[in-house]
PDB file of N, CA and C in Angstrom:
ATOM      1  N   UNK A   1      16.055 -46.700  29.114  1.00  0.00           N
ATOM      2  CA  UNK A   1      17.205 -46.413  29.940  1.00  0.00           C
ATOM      3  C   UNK A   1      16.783 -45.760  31.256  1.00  0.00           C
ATOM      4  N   UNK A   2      15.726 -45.056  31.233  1.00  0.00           N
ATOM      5  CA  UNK A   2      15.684 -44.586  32.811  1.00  0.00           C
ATOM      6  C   UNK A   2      14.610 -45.238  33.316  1.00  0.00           C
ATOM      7  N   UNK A   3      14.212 -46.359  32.436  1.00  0.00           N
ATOM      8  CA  UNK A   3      13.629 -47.440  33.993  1.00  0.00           C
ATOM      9  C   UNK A   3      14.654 -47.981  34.490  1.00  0.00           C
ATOM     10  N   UNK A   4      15.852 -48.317  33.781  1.00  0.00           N
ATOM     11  CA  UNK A   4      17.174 -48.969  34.250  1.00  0.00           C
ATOM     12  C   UNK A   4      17.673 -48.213  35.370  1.00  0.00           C
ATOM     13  N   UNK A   5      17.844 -46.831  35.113  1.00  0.00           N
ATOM     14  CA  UNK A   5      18.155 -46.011  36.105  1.00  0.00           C
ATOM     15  C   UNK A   5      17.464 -45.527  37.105  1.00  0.00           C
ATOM     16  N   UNK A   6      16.179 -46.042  37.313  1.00  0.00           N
ATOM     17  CA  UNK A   6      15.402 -45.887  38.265  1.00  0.00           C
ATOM     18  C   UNK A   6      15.696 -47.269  38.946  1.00  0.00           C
ATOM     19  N   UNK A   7      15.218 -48.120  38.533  1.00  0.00           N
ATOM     20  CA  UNK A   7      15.874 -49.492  39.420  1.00  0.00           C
ATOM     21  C   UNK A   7      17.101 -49.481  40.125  1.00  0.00           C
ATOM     22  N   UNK A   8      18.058 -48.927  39.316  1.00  0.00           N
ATOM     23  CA  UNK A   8      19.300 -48.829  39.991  1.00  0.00           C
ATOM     24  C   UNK A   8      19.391 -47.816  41.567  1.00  0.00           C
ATOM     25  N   UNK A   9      18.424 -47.044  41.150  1.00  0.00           N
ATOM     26  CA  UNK A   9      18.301 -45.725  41.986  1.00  0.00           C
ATOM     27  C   UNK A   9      17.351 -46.631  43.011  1.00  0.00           C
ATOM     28  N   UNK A  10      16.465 -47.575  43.144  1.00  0.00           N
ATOM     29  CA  UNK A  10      15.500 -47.901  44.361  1.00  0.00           C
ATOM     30  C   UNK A  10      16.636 -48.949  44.959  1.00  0.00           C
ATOM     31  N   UNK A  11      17.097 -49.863  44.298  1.00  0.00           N
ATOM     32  CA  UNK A  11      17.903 -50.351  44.657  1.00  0.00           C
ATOM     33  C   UNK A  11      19.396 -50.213  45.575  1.00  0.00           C
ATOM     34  N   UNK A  12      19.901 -48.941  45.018  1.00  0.00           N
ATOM     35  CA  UNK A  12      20.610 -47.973  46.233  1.00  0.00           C
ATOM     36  C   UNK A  12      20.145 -47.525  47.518  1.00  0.00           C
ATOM     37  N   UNK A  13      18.812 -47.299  47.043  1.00  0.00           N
ATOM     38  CA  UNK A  13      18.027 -46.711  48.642  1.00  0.00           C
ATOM     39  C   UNK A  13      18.115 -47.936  49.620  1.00  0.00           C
ATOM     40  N   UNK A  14      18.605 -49.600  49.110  1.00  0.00           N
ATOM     41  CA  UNK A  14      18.381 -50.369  50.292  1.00  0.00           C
ATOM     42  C   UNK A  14      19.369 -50.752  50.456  1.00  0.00           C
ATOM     43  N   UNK A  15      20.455 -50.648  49.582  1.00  0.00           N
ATOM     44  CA  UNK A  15      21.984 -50.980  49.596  1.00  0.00           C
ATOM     45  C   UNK A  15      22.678 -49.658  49.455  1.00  0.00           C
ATOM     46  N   UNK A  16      23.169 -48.165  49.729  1.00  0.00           N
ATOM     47  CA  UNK A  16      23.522 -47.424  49.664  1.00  0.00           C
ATOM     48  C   UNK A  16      25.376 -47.462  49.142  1.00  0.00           C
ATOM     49  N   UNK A  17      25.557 -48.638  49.582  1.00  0.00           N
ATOM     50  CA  UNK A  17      27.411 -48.444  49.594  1.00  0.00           C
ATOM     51  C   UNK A  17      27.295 -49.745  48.923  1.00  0.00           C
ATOM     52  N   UNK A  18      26.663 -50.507  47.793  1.00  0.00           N
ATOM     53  CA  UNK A  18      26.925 -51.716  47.154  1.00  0.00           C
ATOM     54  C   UNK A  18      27.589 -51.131  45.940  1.00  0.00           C
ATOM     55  N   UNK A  19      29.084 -51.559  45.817  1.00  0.00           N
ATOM     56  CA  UNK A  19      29.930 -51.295  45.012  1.00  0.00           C
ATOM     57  C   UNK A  19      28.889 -51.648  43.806  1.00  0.00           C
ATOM     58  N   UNK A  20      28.368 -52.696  42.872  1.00  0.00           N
ATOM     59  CA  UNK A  20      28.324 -53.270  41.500  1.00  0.00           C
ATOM     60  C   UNK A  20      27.434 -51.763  41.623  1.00  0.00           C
ATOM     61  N   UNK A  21      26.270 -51.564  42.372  1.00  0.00           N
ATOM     62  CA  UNK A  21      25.197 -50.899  41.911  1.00  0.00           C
ATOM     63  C   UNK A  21      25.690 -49.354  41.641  1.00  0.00           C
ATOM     64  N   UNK A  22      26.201 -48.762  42.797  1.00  0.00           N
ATOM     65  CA  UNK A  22      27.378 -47.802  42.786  1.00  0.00           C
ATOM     66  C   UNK A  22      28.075 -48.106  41.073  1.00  0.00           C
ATOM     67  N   UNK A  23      28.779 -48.915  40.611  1.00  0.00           N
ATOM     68  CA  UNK A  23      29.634 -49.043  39.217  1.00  0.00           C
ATOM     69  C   UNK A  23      28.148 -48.989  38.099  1.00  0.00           C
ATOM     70  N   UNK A  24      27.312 -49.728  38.732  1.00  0.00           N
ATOM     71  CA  UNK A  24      25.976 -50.089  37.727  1.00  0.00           C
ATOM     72  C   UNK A  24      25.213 -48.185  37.132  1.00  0.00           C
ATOM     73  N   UNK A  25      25.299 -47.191  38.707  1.00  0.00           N
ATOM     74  CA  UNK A  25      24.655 -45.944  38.350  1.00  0.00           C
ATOM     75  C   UNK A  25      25.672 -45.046  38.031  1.00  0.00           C
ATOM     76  N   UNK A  26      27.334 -44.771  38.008  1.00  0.00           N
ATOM     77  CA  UNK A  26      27.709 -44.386  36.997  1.00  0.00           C
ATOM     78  C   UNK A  26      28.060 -44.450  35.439  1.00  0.00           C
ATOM     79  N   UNK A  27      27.885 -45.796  35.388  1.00  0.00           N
ATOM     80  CA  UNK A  27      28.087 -46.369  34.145  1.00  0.00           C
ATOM     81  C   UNK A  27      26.566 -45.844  33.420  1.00  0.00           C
ATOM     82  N   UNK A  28      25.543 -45.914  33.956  1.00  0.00           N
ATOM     83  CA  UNK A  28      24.366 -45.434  33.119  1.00  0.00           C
ATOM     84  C   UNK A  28      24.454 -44.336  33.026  1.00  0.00           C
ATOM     85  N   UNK A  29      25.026 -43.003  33.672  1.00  0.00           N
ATOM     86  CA  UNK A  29      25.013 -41.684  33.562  1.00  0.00           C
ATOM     87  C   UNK A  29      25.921 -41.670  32.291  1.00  0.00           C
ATOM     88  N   UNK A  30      27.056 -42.084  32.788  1.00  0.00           N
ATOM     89  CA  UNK A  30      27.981 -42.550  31.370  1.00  0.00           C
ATOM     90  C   UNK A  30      27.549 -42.588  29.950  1.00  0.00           C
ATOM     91  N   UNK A  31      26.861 -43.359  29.865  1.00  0.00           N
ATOM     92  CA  UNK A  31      26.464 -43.954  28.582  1.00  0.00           C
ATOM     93  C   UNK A  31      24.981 -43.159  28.361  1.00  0.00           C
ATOM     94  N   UNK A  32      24.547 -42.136  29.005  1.00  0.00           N
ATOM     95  CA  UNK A  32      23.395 -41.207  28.274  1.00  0.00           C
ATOM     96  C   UNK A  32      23.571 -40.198  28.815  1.00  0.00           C
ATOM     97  N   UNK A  33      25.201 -40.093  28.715  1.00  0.00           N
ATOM     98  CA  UNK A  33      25.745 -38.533  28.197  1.00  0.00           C
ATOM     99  C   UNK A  33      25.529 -37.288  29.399  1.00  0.00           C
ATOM    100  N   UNK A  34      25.465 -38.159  30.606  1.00  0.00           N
ATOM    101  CA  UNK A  34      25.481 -37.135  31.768  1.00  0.00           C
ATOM    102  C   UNK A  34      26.758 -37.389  32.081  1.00  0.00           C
ATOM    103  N   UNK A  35      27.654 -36.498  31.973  1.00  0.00           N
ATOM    104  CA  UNK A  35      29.379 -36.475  32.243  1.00  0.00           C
ATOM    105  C   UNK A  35      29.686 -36.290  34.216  1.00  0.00           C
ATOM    106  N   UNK A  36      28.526 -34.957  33.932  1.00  0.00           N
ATOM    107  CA  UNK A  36      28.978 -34.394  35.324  1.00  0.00           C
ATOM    108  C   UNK A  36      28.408 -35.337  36.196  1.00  0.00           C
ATOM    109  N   UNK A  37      27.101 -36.550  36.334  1.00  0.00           N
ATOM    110  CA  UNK A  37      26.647 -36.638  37.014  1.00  0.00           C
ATOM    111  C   UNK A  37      27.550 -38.167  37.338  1.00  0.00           C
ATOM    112  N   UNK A  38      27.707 -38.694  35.962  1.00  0.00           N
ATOM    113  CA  UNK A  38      28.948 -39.661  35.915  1.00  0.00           C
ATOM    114  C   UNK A  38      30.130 -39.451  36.860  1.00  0.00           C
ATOM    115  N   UNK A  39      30.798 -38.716  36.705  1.00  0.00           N
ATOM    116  CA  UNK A  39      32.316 -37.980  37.485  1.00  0.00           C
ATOM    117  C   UNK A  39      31.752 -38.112  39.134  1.00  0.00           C
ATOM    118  N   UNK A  40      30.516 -37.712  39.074  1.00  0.00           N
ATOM    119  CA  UNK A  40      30.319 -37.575  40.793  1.00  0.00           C
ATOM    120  C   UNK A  40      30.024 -39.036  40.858  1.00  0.00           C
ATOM    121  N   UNK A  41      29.285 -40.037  40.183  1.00  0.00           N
ATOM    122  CA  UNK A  41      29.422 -41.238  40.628  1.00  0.00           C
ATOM    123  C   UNK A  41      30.690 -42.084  40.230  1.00  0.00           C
ATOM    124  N   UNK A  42      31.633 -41.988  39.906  1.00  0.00           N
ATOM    125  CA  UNK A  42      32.313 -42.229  39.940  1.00  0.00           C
ATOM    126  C   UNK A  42      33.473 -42.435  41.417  1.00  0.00           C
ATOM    127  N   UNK A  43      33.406 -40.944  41.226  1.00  0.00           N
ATOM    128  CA  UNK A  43      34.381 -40.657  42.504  1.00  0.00           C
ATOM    129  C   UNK A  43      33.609 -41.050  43.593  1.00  0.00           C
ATOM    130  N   UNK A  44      32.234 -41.300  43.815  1.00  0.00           N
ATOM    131  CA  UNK A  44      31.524 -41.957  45.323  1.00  0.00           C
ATOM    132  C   UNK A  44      32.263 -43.075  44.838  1.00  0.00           C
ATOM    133  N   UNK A  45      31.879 -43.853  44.183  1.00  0.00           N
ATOM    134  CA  UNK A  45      32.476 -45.227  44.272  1.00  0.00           C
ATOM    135  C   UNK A  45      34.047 -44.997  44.579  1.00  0.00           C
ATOM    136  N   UNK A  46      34.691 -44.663  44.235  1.00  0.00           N
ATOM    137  CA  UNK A  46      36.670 -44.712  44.203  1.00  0.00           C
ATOM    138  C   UNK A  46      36.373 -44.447  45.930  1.00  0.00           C
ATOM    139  N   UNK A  47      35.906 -43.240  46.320  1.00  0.00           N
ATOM    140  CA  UNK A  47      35.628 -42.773  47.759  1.00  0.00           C
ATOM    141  C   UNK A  47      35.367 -43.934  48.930  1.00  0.00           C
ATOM    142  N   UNK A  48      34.209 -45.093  47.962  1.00  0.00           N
ATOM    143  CA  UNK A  48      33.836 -45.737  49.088  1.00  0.00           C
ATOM    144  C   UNK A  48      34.957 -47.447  48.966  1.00  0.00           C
ATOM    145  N   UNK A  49      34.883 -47.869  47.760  1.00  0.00           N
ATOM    146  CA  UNK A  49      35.353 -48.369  47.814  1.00  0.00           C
ATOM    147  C   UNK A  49      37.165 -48.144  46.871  1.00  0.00           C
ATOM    148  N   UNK A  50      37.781 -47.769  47.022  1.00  0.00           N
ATOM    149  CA  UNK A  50      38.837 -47.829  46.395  1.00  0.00           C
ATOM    150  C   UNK A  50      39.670 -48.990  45.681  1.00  0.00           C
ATOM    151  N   UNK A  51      39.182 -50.157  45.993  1.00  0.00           N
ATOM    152  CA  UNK A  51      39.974 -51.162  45.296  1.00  0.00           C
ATOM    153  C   UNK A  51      39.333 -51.638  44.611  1.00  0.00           C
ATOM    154  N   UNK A  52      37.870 -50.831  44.175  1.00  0.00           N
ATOM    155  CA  UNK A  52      37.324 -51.389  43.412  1.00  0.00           C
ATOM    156  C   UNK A  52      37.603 -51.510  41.771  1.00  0.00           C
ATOM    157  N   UNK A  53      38.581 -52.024  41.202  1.00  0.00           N
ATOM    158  CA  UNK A  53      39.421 -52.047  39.971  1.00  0.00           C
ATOM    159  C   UNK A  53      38.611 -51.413  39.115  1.00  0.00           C
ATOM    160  N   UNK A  54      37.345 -52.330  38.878  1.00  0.00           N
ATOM    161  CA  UNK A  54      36.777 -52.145  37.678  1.00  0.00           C
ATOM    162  C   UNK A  54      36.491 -50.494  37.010  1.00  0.00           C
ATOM    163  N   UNK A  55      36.188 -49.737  38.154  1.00  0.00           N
ATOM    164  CA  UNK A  55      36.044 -48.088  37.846  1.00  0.00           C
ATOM    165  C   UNK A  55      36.890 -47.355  37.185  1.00  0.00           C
ATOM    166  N   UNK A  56      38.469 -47.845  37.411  1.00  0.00           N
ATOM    167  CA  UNK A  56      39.249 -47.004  37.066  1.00  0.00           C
ATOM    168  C   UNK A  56      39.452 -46.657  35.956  1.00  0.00           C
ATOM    169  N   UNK A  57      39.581 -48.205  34.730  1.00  0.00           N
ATOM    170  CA  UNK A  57      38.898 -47.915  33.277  1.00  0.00           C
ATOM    171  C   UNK A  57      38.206 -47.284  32.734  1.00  0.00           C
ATOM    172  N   UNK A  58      37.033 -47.280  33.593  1.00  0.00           N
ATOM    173  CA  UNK A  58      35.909 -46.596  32.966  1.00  0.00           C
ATOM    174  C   UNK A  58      35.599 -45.224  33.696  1.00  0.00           C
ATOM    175  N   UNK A  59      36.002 -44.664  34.805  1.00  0.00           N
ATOM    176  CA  UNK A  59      36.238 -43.825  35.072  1.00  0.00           C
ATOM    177  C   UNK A  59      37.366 -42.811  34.465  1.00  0.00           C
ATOM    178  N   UNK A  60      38.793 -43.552  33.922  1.00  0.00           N
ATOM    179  CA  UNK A  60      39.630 -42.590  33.165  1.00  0.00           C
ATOM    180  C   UNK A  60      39.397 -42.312  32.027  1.00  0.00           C
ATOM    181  N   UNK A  61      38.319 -43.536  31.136  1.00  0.00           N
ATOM    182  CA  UNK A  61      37.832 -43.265  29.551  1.00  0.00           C
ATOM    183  C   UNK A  61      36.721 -42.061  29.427  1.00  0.00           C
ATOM    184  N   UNK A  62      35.859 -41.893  30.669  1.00  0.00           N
ATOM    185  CA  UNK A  62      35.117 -40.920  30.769  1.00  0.00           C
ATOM    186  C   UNK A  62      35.617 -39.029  30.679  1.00  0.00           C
ATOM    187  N   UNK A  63      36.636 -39.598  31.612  1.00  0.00           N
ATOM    188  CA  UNK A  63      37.757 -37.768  31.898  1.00  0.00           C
ATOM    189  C   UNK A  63      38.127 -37.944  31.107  1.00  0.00           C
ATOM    190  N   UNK A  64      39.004 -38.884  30.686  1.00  0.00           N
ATOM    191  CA  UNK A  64      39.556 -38.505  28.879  1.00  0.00           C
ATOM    192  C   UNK A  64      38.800 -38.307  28.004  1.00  0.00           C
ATOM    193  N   UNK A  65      37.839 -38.494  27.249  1.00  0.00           N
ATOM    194  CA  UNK A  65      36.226 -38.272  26.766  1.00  0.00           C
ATOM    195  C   UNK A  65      36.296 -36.846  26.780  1.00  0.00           C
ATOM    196  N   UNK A  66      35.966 -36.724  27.966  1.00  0.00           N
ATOM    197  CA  UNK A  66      35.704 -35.008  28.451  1.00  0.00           C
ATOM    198  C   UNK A  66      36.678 -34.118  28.563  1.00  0.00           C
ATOM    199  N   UNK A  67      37.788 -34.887  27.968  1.00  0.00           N
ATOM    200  CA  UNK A  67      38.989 -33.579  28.021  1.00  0.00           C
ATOM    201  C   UNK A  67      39.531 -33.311  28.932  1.00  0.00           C
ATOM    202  N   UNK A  68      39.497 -33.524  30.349  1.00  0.00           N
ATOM    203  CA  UNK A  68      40.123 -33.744  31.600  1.00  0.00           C
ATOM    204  C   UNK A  68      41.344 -34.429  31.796  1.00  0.00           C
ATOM    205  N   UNK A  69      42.091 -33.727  30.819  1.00  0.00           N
ATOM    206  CA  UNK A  69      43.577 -34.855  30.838  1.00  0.00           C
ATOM    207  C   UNK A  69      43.722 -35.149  31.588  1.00  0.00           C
ATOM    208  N   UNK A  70      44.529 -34.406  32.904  1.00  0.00           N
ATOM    209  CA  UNK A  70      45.222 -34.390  34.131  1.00  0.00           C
ATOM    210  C   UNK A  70      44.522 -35.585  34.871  1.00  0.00           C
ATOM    211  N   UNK A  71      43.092 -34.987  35.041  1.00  0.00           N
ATOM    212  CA  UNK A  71      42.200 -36.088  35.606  1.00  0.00           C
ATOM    213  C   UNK A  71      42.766 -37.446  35.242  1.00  0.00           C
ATOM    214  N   UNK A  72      42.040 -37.818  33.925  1.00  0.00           N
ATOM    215  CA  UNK A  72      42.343 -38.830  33.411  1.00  0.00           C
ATOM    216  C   UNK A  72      43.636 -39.745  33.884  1.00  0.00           C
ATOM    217  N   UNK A  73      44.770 -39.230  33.823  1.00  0.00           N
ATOM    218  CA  UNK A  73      46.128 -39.744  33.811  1.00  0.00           C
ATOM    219  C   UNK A  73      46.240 -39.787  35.468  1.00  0.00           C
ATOM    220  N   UNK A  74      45.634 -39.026  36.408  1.00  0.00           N
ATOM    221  CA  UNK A  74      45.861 -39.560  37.569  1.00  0.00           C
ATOM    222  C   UNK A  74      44.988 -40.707  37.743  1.00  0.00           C
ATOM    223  N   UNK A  75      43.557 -40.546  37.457  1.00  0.00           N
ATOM    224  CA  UNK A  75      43.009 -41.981  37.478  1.00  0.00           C
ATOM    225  C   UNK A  75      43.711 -43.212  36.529  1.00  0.00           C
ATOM    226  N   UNK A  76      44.212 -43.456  35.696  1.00  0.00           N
ATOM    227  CA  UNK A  76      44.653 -44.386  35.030  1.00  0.00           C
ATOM    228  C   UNK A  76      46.007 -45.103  35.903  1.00  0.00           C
ATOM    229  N   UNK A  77      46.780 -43.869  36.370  1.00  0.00           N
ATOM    230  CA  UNK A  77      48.093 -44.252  37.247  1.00  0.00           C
ATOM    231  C   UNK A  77      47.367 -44.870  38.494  1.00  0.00           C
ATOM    232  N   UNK A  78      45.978 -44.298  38.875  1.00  0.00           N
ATOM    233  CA  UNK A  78      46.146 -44.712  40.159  1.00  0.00           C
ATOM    234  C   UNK A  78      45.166 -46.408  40.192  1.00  0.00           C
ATOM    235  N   UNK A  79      44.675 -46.404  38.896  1.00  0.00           N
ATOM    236  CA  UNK A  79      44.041 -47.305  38.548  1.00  0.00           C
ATOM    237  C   UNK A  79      45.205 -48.801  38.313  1.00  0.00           C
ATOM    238  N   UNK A  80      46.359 -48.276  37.631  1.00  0.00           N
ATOM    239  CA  UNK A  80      47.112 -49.333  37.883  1.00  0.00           C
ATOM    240  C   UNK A  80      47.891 -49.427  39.085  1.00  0.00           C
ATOM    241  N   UNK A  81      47.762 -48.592  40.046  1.00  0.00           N
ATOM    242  CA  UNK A  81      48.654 -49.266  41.136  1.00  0.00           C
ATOM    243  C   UNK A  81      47.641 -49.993  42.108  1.00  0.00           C
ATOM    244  N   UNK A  82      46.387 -49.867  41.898  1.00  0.00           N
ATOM    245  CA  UNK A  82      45.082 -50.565  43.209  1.00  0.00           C
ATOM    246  C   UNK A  82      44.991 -52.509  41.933  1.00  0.00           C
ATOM    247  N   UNK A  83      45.121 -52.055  40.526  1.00  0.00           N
ATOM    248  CA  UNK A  83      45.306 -53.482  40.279  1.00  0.00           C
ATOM    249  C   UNK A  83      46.858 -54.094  40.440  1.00  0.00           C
ATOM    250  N   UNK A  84      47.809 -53.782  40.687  1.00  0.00           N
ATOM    251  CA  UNK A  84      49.253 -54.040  40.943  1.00  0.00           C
ATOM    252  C   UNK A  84      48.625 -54.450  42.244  1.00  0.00           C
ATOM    253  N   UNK A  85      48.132 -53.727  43.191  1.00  0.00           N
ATOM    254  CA  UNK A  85      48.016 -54.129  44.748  1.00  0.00           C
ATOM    255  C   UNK A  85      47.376 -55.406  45.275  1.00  0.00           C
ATOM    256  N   UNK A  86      46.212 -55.587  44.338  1.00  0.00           N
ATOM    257  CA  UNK A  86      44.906 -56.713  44.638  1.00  0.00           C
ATOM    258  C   UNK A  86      45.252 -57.567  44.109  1.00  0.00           C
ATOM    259  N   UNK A  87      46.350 -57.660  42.671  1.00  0.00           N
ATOM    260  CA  UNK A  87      46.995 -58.647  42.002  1.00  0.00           C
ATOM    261  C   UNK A  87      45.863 -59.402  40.704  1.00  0.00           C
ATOM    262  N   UNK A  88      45.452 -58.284  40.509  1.00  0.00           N
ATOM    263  CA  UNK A  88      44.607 -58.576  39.179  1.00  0.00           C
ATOM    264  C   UNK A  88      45.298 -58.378  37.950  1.00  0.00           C
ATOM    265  N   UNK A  89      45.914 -59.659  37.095  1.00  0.00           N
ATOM    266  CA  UNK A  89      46.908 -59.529  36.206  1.00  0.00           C
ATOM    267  C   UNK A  89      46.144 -59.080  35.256  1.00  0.00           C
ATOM    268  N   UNK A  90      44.729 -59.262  35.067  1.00  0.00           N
ATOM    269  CA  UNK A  90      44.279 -58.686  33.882  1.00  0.00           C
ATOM    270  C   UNK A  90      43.301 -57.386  33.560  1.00  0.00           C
ATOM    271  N   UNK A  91      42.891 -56.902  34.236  1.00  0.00           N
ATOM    272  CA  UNK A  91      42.671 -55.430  34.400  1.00  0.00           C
ATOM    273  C   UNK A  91      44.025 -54.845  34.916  1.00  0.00           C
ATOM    274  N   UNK A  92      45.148 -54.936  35.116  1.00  0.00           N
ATOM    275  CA  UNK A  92      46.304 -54.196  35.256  1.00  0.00           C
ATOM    276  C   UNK A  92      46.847 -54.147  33.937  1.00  0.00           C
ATOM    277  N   UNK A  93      46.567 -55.179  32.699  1.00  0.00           N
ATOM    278  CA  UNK A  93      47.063 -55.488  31.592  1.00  0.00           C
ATOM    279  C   UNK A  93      46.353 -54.041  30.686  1.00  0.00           C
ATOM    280  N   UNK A  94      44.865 -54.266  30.671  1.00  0.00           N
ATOM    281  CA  UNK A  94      43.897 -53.429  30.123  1.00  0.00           C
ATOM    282  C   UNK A  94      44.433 -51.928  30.512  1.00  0.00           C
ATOM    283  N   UNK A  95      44.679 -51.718  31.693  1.00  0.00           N
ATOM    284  CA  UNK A  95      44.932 -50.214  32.502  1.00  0.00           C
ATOM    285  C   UNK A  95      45.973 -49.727  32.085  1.00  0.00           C
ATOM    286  N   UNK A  96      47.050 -50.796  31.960  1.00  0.00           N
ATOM    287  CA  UNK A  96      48.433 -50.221  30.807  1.00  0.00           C
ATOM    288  C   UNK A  96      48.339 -50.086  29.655  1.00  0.00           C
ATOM    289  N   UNK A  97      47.131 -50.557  29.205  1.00  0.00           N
ATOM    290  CA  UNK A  97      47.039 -50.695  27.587  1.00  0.00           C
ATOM    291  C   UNK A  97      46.438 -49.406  27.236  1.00  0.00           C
ATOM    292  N   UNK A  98      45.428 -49.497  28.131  1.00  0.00           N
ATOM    293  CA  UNK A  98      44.485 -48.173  27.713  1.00  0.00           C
ATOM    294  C   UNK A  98      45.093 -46.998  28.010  1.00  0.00           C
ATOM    295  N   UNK A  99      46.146 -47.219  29.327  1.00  0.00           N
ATOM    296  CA  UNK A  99      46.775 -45.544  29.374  1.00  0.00           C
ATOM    297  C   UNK A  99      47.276 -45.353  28.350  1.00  0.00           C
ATOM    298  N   UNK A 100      48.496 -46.333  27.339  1.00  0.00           N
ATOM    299  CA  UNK A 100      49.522 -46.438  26.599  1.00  0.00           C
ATOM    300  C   UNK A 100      48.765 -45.419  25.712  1.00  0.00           C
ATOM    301  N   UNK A 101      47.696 -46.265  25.325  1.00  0.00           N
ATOM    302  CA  UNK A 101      46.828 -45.906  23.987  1.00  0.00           C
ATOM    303  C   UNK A 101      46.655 -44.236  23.969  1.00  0.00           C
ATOM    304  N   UNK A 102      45.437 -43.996  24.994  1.00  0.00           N
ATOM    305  CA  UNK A 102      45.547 -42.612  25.818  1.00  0.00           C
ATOM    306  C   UNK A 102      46.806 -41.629  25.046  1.00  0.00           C
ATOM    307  N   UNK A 103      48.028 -41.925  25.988  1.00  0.00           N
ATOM    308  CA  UNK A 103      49.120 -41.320  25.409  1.00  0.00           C
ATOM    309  C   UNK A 103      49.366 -41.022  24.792  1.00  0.00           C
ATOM    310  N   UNK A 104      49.462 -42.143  23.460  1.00  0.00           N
ATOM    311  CA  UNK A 104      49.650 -42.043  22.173  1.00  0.00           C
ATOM    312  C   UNK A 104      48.766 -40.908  21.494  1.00  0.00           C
ATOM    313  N   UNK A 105      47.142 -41.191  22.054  1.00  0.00           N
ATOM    314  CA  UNK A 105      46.601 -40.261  21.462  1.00  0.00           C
ATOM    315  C   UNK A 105      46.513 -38.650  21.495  1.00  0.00           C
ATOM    316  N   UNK A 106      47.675 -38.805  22.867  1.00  0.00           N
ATOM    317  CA  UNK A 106      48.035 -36.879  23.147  1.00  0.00           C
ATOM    318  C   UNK A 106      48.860 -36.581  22.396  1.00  0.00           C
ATOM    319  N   UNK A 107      49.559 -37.335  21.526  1.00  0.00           N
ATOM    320  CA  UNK A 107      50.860 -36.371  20.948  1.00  0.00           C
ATOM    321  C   UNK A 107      50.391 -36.113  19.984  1.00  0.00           C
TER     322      UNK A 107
END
């Protein structure tokens, strides 16, 4: 995993603002349990690119994860209104599903 994340990391140095790679190096912080370092890549990406759909999923499963309700539920809301906007019927489908779920699991 951290040759993965080293590639990802040389690869930024020549593309700095490439959304996938940007989604590619929070998703690896993600998944080996660096929260905080996740959250900050996260939010660069939402920062740089904002319509970038795919984050918002996996950016609100992360704050919810970590107990960051509030967080969470603003990213999920705001996650379905950038797929409502771009007209992606099916990550807007997923984003309602997963908030729903979410929900359910607060009461």
């Amino acid at each position: 995993m951290a040759d993965r994340l080293q590639r990802i990391k040389e690869m930024l140095a020549d593309s700095p603002t490439d959304a996938f790679l940007l989604f590619a190096l929070a998703q690896e912080h993600k998944n080996a349990g660096r929260t905080e370092e996740g959250i900050a890549a996260f939010k660069n990406l939402r920062d740089l690119h904002p319509d970038y759909v795919g984050l918002y999923y996996h950016f609100a499963a992360l704050l919810a994860d970590s107990q960051m309700n509030s967080a969470a539920e603003d990213v999920y809301q705001a996650g379905i209104a950038v797929a409502q906007k771009v007209g992606d019927q099916h990550a807007l489908a997923e984003l309602k599903n997963a908030f729903l779920n979410w929900q359910i699991d607060q009461d």
